[in-house]
N, C-alpha and C. Protein backbone atom coordinates (compact mmCIF):
# COMPACT_ATOMS: atom_id res chain seq x y z
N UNK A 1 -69.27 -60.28 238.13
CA UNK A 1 -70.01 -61.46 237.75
C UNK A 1 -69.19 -62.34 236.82
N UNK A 2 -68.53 -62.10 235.64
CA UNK A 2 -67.69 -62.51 234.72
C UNK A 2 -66.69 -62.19 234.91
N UNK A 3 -66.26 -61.45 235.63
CA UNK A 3 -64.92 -60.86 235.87
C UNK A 3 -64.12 -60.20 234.60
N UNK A 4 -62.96 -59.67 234.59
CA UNK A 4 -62.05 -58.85 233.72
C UNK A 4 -61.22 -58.46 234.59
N UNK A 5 -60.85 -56.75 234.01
CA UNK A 5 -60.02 -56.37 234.47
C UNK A 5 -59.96 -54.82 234.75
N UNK A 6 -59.63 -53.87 235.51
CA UNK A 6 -59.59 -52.56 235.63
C UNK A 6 -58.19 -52.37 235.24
N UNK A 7 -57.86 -51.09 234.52
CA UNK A 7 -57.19 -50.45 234.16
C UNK A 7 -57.75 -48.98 235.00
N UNK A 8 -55.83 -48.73 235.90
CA UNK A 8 -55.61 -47.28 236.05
C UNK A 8 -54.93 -46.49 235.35
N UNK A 9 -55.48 -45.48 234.50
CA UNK A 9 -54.93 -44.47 233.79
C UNK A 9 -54.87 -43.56 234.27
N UNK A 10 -53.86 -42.47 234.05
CA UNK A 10 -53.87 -40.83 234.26
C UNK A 10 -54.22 -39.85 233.49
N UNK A 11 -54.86 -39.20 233.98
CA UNK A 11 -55.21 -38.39 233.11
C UNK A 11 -56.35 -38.30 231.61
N UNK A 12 -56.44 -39.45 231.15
CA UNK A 12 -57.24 -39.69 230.10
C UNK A 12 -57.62 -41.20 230.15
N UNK A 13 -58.28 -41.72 229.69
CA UNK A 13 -59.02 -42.88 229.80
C UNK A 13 -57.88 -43.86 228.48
N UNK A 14 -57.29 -43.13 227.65
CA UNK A 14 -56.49 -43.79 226.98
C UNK A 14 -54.55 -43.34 227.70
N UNK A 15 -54.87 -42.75 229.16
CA UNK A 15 -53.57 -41.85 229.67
C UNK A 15 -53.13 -43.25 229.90
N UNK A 16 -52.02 -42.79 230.35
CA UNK A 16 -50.34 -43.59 230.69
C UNK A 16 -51.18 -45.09 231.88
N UNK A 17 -50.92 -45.63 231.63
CA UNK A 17 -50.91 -46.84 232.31
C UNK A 17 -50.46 -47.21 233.57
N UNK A 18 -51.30 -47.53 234.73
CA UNK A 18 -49.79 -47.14 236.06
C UNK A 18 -50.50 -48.56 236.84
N UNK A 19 -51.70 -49.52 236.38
CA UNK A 19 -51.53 -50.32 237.29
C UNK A 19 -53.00 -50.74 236.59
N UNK A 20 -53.01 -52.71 236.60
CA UNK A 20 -53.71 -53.09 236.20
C UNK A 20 -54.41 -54.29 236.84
N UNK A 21 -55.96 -53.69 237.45
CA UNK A 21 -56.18 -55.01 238.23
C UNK A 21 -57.09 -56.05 237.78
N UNK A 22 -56.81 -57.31 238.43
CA UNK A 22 -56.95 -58.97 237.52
C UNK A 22 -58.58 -58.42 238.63
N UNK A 23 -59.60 -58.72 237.68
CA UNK A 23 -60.98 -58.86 238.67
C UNK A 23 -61.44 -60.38 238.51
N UNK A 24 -61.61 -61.68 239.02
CA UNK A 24 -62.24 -62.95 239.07
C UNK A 24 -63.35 -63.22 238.81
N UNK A 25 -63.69 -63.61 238.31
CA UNK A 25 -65.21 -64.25 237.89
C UNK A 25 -65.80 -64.57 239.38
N UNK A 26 -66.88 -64.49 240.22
CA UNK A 26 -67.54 -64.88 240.84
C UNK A 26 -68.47 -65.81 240.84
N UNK A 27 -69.32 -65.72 239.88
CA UNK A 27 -70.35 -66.30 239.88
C UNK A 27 -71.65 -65.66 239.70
N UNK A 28 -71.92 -64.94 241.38
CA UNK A 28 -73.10 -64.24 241.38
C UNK A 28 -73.07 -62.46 241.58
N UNK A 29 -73.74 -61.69 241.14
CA UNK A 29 -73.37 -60.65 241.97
C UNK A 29 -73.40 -60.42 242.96
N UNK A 30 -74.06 -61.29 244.06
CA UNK A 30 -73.91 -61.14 245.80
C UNK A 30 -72.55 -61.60 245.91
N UNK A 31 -71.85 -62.37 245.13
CA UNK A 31 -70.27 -63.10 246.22
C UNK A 31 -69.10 -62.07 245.53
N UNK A 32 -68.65 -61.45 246.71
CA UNK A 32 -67.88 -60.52 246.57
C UNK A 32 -66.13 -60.26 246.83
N UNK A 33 -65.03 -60.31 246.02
CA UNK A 33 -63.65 -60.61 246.45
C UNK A 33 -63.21 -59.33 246.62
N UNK A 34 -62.25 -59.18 247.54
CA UNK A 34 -61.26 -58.66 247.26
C UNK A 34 -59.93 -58.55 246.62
N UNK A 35 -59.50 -57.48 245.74
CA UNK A 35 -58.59 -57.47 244.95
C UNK A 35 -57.41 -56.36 245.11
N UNK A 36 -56.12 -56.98 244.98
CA UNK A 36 -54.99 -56.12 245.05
C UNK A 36 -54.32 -55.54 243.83
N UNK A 37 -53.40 -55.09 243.61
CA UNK A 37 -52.55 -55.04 242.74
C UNK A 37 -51.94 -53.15 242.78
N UNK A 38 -50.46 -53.45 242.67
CA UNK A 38 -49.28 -52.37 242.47
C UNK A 38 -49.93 -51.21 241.78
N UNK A 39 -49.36 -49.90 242.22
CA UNK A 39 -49.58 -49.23 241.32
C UNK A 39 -48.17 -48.34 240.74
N UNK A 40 -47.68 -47.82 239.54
CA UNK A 40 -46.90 -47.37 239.05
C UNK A 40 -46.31 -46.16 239.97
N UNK A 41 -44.70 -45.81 240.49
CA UNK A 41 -44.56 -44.38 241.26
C UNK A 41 -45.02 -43.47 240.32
N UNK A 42 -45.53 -42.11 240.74
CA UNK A 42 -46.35 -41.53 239.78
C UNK A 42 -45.64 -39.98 240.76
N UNK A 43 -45.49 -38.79 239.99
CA UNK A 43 -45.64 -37.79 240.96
C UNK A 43 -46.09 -37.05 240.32
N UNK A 44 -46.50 -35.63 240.95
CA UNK A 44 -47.41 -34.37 240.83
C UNK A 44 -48.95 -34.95 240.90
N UNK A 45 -49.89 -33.99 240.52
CA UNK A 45 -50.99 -34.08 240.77
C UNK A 45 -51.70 -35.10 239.27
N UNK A 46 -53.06 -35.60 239.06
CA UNK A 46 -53.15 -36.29 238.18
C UNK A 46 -54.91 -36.85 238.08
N UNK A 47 -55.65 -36.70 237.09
CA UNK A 47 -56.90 -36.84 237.55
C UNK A 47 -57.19 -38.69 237.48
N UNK A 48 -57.88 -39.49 237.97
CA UNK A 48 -57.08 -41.22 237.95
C UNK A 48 -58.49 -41.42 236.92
N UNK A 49 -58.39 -42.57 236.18
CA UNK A 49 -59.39 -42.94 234.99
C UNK A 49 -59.15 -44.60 235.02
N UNK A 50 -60.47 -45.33 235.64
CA UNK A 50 -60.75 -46.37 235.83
C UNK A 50 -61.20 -47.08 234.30
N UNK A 51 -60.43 -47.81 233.66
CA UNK A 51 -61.10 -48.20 232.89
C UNK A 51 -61.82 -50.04 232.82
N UNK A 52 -62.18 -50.16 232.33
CA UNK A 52 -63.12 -51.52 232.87
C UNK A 52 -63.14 -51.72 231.50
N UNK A 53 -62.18 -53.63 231.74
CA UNK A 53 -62.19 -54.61 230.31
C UNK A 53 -62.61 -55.67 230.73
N UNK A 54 -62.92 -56.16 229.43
CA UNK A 54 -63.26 -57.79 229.59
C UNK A 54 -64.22 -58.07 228.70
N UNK A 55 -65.24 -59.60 228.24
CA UNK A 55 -65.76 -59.66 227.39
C UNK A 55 -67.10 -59.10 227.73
N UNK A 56 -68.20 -58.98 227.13
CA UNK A 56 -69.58 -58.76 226.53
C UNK A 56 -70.45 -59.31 227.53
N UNK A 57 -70.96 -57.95 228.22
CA UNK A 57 -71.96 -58.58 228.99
C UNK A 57 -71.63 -57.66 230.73
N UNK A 58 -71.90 -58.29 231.83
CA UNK A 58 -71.88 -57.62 233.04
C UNK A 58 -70.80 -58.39 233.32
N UNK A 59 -69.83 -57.32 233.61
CA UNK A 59 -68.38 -57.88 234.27
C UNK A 59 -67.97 -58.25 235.49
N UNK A 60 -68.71 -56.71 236.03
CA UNK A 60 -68.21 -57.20 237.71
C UNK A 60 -68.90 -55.82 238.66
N UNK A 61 -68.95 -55.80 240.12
CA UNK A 61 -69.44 -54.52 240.42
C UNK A 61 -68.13 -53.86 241.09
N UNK A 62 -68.26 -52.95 240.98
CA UNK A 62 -67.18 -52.26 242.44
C UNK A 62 -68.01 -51.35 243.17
N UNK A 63 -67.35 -52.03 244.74
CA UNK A 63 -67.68 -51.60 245.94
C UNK A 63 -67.22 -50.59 246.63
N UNK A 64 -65.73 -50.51 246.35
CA UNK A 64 -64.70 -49.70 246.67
C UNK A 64 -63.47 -49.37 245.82
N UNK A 65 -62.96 -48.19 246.46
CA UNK A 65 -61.13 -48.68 245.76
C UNK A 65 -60.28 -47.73 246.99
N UNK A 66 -59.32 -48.10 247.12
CA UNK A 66 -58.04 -48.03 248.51
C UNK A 66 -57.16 -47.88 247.74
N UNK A 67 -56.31 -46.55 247.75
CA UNK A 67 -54.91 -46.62 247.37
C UNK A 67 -54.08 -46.43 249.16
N UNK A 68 -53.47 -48.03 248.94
CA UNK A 68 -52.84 -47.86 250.36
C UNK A 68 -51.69 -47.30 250.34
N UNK A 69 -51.61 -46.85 251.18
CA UNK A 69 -50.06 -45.90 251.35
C UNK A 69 -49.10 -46.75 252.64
N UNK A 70 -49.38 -48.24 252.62
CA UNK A 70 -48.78 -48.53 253.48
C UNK A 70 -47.24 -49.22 253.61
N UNK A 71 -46.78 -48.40 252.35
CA UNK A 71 -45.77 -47.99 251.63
C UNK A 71 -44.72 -47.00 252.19
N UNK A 72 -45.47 -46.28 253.08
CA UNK A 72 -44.72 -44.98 253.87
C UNK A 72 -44.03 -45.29 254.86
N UNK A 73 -42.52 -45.06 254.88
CA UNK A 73 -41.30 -45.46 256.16
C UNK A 73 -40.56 -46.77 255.17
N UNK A 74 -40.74 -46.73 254.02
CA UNK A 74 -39.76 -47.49 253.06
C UNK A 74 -38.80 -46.88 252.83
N UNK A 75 -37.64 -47.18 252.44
CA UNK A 75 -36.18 -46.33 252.30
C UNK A 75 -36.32 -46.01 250.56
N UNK A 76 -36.01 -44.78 250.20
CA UNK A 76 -36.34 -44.83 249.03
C UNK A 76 -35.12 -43.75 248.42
N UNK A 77 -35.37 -42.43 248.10
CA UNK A 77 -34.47 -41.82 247.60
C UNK A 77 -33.06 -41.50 248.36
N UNK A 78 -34.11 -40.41 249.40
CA UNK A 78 -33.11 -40.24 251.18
C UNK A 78 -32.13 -41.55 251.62
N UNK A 79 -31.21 -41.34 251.88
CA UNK A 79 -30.76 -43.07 252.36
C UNK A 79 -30.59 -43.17 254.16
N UNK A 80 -32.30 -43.25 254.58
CA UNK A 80 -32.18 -43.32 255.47
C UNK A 80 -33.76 -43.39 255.94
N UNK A 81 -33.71 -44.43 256.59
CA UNK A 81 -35.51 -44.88 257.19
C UNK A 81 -36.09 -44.01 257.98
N UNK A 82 -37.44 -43.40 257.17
CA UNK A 82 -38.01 -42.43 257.91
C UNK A 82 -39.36 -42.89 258.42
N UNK A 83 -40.11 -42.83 259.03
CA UNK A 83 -41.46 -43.33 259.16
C UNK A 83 -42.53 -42.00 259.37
N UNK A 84 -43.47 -41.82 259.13
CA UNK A 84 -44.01 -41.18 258.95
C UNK A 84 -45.91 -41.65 259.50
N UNK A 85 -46.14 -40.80 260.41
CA UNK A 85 -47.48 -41.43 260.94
C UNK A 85 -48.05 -40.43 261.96
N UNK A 86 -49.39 -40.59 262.29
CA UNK A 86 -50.41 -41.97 262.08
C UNK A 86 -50.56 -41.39 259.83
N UNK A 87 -51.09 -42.13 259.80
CA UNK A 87 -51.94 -42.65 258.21
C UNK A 87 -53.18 -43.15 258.25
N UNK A 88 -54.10 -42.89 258.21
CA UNK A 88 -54.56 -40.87 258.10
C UNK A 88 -54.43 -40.16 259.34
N UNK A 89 -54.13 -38.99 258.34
CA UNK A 89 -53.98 -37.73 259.81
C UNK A 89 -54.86 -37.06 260.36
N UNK A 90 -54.48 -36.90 261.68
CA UNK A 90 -55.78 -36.42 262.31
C UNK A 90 -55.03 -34.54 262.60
N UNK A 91 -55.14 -34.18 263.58
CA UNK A 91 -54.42 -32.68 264.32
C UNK A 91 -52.83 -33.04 264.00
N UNK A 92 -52.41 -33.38 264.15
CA UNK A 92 -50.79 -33.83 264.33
C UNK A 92 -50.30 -34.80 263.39
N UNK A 93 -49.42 -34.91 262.56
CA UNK A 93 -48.35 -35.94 262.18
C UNK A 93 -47.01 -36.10 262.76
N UNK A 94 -46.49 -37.43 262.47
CA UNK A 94 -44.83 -37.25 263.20
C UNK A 94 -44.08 -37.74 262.15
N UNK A 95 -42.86 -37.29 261.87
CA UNK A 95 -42.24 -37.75 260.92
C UNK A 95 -41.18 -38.21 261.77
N UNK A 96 -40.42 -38.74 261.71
CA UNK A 96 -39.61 -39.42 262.80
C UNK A 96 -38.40 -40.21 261.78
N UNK A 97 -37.10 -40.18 262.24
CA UNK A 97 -35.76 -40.34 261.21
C UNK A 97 -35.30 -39.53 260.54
N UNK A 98 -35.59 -38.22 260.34
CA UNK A 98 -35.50 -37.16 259.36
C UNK A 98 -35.30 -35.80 259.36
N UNK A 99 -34.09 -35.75 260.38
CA UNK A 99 -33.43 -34.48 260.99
C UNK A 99 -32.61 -33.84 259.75
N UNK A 100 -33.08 -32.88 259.89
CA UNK A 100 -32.03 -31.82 258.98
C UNK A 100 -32.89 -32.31 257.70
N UNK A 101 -34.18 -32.29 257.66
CA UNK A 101 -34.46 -31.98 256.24
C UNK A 101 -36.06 -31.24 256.05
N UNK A 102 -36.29 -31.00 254.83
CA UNK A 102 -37.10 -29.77 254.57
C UNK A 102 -38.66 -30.17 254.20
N UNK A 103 -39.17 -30.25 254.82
CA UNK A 103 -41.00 -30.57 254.65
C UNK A 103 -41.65 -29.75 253.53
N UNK A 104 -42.60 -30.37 252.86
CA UNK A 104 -43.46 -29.23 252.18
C UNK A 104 -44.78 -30.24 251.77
N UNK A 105 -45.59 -29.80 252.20
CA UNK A 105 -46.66 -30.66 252.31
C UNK A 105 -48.22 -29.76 250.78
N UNK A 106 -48.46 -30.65 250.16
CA UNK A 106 -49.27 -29.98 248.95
C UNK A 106 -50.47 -30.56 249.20
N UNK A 107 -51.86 -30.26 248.51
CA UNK A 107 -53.02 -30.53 248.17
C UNK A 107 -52.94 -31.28 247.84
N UNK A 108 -54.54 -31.63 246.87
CA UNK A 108 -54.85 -32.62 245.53
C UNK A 108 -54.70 -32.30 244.68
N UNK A 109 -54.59 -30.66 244.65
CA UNK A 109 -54.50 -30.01 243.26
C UNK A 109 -52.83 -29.60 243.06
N UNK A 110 -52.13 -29.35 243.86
CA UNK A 110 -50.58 -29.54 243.62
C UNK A 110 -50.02 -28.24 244.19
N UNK A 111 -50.99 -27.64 245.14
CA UNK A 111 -50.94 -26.61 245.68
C UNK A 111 -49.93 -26.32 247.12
N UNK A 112 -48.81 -25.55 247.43
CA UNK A 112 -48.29 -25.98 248.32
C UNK A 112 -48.82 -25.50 249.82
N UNK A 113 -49.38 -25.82 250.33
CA UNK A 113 -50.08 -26.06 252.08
C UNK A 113 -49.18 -25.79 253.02
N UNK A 114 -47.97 -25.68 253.42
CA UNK A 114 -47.61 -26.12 254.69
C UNK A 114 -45.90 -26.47 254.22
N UNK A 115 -44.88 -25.72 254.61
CA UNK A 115 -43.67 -25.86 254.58
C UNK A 115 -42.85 -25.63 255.72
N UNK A 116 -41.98 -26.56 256.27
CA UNK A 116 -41.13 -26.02 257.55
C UNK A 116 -39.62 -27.34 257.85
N UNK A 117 -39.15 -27.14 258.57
CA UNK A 117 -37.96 -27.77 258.88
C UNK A 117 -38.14 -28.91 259.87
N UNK A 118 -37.54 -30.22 258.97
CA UNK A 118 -37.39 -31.01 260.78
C UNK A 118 -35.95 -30.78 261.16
N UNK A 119 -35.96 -30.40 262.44
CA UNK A 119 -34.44 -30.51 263.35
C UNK A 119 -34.33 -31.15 264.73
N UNK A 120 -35.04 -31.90 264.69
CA UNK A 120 -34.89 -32.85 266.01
C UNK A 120 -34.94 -34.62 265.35
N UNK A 121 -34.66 -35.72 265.77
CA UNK A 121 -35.01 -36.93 265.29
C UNK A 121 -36.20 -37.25 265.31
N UNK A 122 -37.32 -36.59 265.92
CA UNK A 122 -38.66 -37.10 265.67
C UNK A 122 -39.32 -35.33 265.73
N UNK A 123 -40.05 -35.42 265.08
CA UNK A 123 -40.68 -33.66 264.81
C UNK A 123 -42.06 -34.63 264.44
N UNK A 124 -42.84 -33.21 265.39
CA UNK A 124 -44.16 -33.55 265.11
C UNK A 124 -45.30 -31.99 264.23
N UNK A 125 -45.69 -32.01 263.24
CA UNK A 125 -45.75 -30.97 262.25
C UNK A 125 -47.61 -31.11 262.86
N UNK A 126 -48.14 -29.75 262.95
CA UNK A 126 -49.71 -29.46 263.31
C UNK A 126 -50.16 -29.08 261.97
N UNK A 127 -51.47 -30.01 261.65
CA UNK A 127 -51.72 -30.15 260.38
C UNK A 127 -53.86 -30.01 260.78
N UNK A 128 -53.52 -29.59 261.92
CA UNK A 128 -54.96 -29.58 261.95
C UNK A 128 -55.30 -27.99 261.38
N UNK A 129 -55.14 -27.05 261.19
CA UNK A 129 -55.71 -26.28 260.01
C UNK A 129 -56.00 -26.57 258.28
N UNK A 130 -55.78 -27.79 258.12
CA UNK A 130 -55.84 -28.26 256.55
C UNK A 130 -57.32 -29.13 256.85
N UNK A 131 -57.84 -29.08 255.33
CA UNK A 131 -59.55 -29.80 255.49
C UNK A 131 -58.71 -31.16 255.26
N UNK A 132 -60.18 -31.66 255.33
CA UNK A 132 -59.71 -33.74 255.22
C UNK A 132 -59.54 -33.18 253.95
N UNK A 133 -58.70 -34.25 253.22
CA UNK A 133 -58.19 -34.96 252.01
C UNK A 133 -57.27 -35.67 251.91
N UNK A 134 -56.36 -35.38 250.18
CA UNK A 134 -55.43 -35.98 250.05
C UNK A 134 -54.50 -34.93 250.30
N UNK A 135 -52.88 -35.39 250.97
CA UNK A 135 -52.05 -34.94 250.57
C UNK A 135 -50.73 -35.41 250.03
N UNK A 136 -49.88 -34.73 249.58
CA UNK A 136 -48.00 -35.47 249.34
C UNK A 136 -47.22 -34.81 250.40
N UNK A 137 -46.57 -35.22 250.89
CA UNK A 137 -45.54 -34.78 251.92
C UNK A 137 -44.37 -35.08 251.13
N UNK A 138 -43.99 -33.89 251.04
CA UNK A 138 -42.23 -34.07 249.96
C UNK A 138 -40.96 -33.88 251.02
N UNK A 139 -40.20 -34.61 251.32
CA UNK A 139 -38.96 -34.08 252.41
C UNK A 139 -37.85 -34.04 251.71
N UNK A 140 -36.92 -33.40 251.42
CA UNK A 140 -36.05 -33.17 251.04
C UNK A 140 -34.74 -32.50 251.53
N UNK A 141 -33.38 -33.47 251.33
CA UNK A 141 -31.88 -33.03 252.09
C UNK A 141 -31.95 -32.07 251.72
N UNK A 142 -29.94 -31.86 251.96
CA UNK A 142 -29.28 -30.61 251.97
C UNK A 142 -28.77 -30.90 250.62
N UNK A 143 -28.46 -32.31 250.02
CA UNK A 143 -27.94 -32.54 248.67
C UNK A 143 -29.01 -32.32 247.69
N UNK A 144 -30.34 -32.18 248.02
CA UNK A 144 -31.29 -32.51 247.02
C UNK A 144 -32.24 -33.81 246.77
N UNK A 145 -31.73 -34.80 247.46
CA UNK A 145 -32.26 -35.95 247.36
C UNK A 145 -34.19 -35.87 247.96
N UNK A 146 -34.83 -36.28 247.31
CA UNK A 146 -36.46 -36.19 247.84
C UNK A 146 -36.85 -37.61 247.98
N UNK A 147 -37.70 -37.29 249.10
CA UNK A 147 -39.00 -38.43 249.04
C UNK A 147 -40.40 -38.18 249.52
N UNK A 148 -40.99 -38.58 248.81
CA UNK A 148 -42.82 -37.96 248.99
C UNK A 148 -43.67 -39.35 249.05
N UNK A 149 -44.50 -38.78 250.08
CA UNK A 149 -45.31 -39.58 250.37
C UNK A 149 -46.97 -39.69 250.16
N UNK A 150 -48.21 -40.00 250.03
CA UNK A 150 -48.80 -39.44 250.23
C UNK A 150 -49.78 -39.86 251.21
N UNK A 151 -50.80 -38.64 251.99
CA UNK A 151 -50.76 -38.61 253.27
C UNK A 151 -52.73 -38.41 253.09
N UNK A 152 -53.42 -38.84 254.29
CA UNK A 152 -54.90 -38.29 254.29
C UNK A 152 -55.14 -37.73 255.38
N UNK A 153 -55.54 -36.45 255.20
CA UNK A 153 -55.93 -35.94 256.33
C UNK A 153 -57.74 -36.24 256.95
N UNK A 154 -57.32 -36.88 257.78
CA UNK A 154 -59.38 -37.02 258.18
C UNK A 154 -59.79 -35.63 259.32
């Protein structure tokens, strides 16, 4: 209604700071925007703490919140474009660009699920024994180099 701002914290409502979103004044509470904004690279597991600023009075409602991952198949540590899909997972994922390196796929809680090798240029990993959620998919060379993603299983 007045708009402000959300604050994402970790871990504590006064935790580390990883991304801060601008909310707009509307007007009414029926007219409703959508809003973006970055969030900080973050790894391991982490409980998230919405905090809600702005002045005195009714700020704003939320409807939703989306952490998109459509971020995944960016070149990042690995030096070399991997793509990784579908997003969300259903029975099957494919990781595809990423021969000769080492999978290990974790929970929400930081638990490790599911470890094995890609050795072909496109490997497709069976993920239908895991419940829906969240997961990280960590791949990692022969030098050490990592990159993690994170993944939903529906």
């Amino acid at each position: 209604y007045e708009g402000g701002s959300i604050e994402v914290r970790l871990d504590a409502v006064d935790g580390t700071l990883i991304s801060t979103v601008n909310v707009p004044k509307t007007g009414t509470w029926g007219s409703w925007k959508t809003v973006n904004a970055a969030v900080a690279d973050t790894e391991g597991s982490h409980d998230i703490y919405l905090v809600f600023k702005g002045g005195s009075g009714y700020l704003f409602n939320l409807n939703w919140l989306l952490f998109d991952s459509s971020w995944v198949g960016i070149k990042n540590h690995i030096d070399r474009d991997i793509l990784i899909y579908p997003n969300p997972v259903g029975d099957n994922m494919v990781i595809n660009g990423a021969i000769d390196l080492k999978y290990e796929i974790f929970n929400s809680i930081g638990s490790l699920v599911l470890v094995g090798y890609v050795k072909e240029n496109t490997e497709t990993v069976r993920m239908s024994g895991l419940m829906t959620g969240i997961y990280t998919l960590r791949l990692t060379d022969n030098k050490g180099a990592v990159n993690t993603y994170k993944l939903m299983k529906k």
